[in-house]
C-alpha atoms as a PDB file:
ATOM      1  CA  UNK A   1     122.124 103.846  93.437  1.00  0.00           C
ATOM      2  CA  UNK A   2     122.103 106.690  95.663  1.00  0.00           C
ATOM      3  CA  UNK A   3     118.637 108.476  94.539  1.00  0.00           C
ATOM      4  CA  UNK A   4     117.216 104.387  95.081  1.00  0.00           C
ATOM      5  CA  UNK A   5     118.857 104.097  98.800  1.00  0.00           C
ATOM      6  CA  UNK A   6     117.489 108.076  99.439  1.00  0.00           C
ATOM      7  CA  UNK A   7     113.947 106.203  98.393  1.00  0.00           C
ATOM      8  CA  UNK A   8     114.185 103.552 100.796  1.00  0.00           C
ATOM      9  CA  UNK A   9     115.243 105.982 103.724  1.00  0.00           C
ATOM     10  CA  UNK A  10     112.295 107.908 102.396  1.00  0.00           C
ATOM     11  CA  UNK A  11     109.616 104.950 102.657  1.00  0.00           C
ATOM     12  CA  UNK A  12     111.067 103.695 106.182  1.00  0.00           C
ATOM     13  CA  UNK A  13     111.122 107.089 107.520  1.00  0.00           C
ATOM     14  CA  UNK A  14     107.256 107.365 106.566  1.00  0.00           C
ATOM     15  CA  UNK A  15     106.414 104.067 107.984  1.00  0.00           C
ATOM     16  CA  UNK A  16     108.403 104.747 111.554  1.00  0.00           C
ATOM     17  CA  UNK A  17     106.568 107.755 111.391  1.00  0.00           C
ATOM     18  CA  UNK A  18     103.172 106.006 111.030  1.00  0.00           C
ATOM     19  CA  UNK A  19     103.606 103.126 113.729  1.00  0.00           C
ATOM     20  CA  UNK A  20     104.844 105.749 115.869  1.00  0.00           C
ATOM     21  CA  UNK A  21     101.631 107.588 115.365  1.00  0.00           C
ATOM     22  CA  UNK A  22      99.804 104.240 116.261  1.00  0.00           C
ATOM     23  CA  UNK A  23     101.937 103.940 119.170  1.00  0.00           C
ATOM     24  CA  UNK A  24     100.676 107.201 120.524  1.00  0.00           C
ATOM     25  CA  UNK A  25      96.920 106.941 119.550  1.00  0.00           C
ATOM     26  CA  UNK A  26      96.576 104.052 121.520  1.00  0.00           C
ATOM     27  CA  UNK A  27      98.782 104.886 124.615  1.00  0.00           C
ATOM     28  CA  UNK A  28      96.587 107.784 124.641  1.00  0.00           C
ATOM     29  CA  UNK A  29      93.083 105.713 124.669  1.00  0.00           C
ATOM     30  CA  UNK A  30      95.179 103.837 127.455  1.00  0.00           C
ATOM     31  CA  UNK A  31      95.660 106.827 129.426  1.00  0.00           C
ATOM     32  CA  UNK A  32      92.485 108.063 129.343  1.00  0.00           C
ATOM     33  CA  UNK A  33      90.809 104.912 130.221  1.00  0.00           C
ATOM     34  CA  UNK A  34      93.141 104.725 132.898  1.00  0.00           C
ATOM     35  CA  UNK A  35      92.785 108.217 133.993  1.00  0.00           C
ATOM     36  CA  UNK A  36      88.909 107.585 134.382  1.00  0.00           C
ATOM     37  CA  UNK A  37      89.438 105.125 136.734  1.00  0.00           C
ATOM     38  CA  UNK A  38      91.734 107.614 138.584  1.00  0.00           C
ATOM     39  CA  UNK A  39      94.363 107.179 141.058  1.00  0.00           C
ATOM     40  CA  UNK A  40      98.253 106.112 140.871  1.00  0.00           C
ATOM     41  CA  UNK A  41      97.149 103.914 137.608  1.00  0.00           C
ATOM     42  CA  UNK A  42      95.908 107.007 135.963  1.00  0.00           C
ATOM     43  CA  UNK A  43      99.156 108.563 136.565  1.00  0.00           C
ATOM     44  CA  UNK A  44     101.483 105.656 135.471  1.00  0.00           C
ATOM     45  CA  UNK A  45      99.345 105.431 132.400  1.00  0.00           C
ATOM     46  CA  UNK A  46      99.838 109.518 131.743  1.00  0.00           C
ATOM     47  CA  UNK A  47     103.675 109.521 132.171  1.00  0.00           C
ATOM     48  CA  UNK A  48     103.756 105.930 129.697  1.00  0.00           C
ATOM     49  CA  UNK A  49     101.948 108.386 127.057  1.00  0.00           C
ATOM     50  CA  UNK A  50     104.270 111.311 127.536  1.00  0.00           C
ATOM     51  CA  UNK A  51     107.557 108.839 127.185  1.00  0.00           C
ATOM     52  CA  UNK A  52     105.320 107.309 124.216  1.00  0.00           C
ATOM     53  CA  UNK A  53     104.910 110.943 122.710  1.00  0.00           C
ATOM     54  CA  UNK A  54     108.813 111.533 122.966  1.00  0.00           C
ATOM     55  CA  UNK A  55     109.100 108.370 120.448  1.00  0.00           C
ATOM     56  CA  UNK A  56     106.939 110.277 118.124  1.00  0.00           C
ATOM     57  CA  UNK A  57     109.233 113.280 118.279  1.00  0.00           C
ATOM     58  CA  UNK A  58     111.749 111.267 117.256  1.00  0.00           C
ATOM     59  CA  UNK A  59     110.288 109.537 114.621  1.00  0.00           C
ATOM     60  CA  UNK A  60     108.529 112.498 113.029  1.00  0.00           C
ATOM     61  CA  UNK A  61     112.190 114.064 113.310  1.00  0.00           C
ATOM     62  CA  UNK A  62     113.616 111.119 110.898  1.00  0.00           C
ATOM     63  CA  UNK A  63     110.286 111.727 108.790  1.00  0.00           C
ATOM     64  CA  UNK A  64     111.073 115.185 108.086  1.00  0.00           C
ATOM     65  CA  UNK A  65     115.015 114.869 107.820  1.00  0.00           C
ATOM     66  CA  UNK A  66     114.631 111.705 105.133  1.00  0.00           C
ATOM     67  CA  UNK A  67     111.747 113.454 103.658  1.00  0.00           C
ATOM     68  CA  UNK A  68     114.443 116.711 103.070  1.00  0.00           C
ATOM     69  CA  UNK A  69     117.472 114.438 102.294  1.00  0.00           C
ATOM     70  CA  UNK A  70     115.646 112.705  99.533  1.00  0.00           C
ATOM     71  CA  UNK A  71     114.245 116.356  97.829  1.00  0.00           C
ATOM     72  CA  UNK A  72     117.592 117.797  98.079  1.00  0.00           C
ATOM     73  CA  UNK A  73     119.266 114.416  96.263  1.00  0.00           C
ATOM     74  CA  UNK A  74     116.529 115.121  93.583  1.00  0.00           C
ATOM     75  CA  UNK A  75     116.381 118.565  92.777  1.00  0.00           C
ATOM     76  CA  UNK A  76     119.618 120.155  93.952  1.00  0.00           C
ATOM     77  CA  UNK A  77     123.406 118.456  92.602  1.00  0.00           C
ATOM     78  CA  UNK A  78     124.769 118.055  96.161  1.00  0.00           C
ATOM     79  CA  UNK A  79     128.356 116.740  96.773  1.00  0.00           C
ATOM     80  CA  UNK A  80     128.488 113.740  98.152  1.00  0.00           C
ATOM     81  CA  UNK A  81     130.360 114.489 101.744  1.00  0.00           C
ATOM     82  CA  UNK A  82     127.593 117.093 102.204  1.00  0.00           C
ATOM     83  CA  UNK A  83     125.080 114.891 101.565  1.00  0.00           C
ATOM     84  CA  UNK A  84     126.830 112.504 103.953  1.00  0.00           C
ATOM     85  CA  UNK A  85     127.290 115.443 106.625  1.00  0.00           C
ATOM     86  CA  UNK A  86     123.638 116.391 106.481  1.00  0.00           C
ATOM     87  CA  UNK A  87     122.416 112.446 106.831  1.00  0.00           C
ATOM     88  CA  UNK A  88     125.103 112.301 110.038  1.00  0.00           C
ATOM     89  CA  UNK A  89     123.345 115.652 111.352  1.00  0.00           C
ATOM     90  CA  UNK A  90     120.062 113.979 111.056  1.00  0.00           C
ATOM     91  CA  UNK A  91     120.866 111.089 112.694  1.00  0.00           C
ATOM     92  CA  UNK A  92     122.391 112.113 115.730  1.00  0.00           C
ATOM     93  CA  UNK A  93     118.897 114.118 116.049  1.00  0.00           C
ATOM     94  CA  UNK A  94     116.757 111.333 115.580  1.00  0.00           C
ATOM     95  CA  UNK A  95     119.085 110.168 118.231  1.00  0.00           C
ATOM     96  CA  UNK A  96     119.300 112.834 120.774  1.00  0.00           C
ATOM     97  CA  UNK A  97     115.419 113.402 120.620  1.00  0.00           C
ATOM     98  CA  UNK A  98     114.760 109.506 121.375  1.00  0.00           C
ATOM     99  CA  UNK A  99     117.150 110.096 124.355  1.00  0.00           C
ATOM    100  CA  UNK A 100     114.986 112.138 125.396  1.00  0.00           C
ATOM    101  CA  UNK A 101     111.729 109.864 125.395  1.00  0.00           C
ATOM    102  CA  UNK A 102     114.377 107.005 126.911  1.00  0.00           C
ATOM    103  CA  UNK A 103     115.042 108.958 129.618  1.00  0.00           C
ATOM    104  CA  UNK A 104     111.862 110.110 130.262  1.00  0.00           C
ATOM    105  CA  UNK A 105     110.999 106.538 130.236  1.00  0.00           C
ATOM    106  CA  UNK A 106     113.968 105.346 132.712  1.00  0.00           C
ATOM    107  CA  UNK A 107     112.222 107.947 134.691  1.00  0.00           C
ATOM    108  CA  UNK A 108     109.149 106.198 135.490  1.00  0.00           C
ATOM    109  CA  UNK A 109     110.729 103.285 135.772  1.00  0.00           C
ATOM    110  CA  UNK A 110     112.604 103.831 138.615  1.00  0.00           C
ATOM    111  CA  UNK A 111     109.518 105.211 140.606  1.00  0.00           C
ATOM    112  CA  UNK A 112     108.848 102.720 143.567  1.00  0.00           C
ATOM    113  CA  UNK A 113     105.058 102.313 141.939  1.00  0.00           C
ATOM    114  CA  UNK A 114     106.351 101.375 138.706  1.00  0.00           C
ATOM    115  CA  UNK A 115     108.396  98.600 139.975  1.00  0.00           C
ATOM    116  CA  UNK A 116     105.133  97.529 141.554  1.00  0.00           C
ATOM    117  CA  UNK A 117     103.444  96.970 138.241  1.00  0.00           C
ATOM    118  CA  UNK A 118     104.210  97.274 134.503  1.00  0.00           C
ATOM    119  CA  UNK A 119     102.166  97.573 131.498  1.00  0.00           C
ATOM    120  CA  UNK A 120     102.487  95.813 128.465  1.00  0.00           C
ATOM    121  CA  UNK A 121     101.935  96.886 124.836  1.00  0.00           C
ATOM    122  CA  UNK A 122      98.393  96.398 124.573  1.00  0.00           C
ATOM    123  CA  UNK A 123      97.857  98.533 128.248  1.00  0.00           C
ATOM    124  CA  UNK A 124      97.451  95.503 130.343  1.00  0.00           C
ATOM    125  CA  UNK A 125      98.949  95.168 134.371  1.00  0.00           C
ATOM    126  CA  UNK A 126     102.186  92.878 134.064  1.00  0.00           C
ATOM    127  CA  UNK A 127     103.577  91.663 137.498  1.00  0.00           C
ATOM    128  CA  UNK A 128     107.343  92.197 137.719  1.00  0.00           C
ATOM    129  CA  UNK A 129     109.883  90.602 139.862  1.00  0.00           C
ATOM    130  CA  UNK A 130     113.395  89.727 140.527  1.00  0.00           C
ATOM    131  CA  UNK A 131     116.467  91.333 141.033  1.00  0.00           C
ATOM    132  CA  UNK A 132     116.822  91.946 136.789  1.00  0.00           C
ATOM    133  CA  UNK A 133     113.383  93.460 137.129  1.00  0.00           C
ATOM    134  CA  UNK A 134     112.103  90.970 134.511  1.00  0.00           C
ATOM    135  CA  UNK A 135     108.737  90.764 133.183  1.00  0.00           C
ATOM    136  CA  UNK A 136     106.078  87.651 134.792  1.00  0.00           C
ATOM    137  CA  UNK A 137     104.725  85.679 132.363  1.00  0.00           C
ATOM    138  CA  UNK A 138     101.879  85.610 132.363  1.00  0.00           C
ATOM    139  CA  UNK A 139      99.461  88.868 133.307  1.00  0.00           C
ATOM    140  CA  UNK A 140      98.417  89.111 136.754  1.00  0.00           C
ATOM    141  CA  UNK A 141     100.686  86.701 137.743  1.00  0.00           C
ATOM    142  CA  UNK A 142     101.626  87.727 141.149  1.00  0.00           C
ATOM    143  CA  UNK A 143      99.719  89.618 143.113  1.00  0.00           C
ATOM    144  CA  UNK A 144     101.212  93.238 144.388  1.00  0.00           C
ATOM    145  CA  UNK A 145     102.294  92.073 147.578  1.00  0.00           C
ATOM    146  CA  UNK A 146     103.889  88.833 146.023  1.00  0.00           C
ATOM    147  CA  UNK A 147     105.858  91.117 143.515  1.00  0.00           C
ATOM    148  CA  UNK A 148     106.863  93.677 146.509  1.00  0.00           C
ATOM    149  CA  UNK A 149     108.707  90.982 148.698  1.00  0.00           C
ATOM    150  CA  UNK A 150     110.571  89.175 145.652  1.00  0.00           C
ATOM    151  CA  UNK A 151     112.027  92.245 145.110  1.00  0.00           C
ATOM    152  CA  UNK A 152     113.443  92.600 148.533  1.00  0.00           C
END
């Protein structure tokens, strides 16, 4: 039971570590794209990829950690509170180094140009407005100006 859940951390550690990959790959097409058309877009678009690249930290942290837990449950006989310690260890680094990319993502959301526009998963402009800050509908909803005075 316990070498079968060390598997399944295993295979969901590899595959967080994979879309996180994605993740970054594409916000870095993104950024470029959006750095060749220059200006404050270019430079949303860059700090989006750096928060982005703080996710893959993270994930490549739970890679390697569930990738170590799961040799050591194989080849070593570990007692079972150490085991637990070291998966608790892990964690709270997976954790700490996500903080990281959160923050670094609460960051750029508070700049006054963020709140202007947003961009969505696929790297398109997303109008935002109201007091919650909540996402438009639809893209290109508003126009800047609209989304400026709503927030007011």
């Amino acid at each position: 039971l316990l070498l079968t859940a060390l598997f399944l951390s295993f295979v969901i550690s590899i595959g967080c570590g994979v879309s996180a990959g994605l993740a970054v790959s594409w916000r870095f097409l993104t950024t470029l794209l959006f750095l060749s058309s220059a200006g404050l877009f270019g430079l949303i678009a860059l700090l989006s990829f750096i928060a982005t690249f703080f996710r893959l930290i993270a994930a490549l942290f739970g890679l390697v950690s569930g990738s170590l837990l799961f040799f050591l449950g194989l080849v070593a006989p570990i007692s079972r509170s150490f085991f637990v310690l070291l998966a608790v260890v892990a964690q709270l680094g997976e954790i700490l180094v996500h903080r990281v990319g959160v923050h670094g993502a609460g960051a750029r959301d508070k700049s006054a140009t963020h709140r202007l526009v947003e961009f969505d998963s696929l790297g398109g402009v997303v109008g935002k407005h109201g007091s919650d800050s909540s996402r438009c509908k639809e893209q290109n909803a508003h126009s800047f100006e609209q989304v400026d005075r709503s927030e007011n």
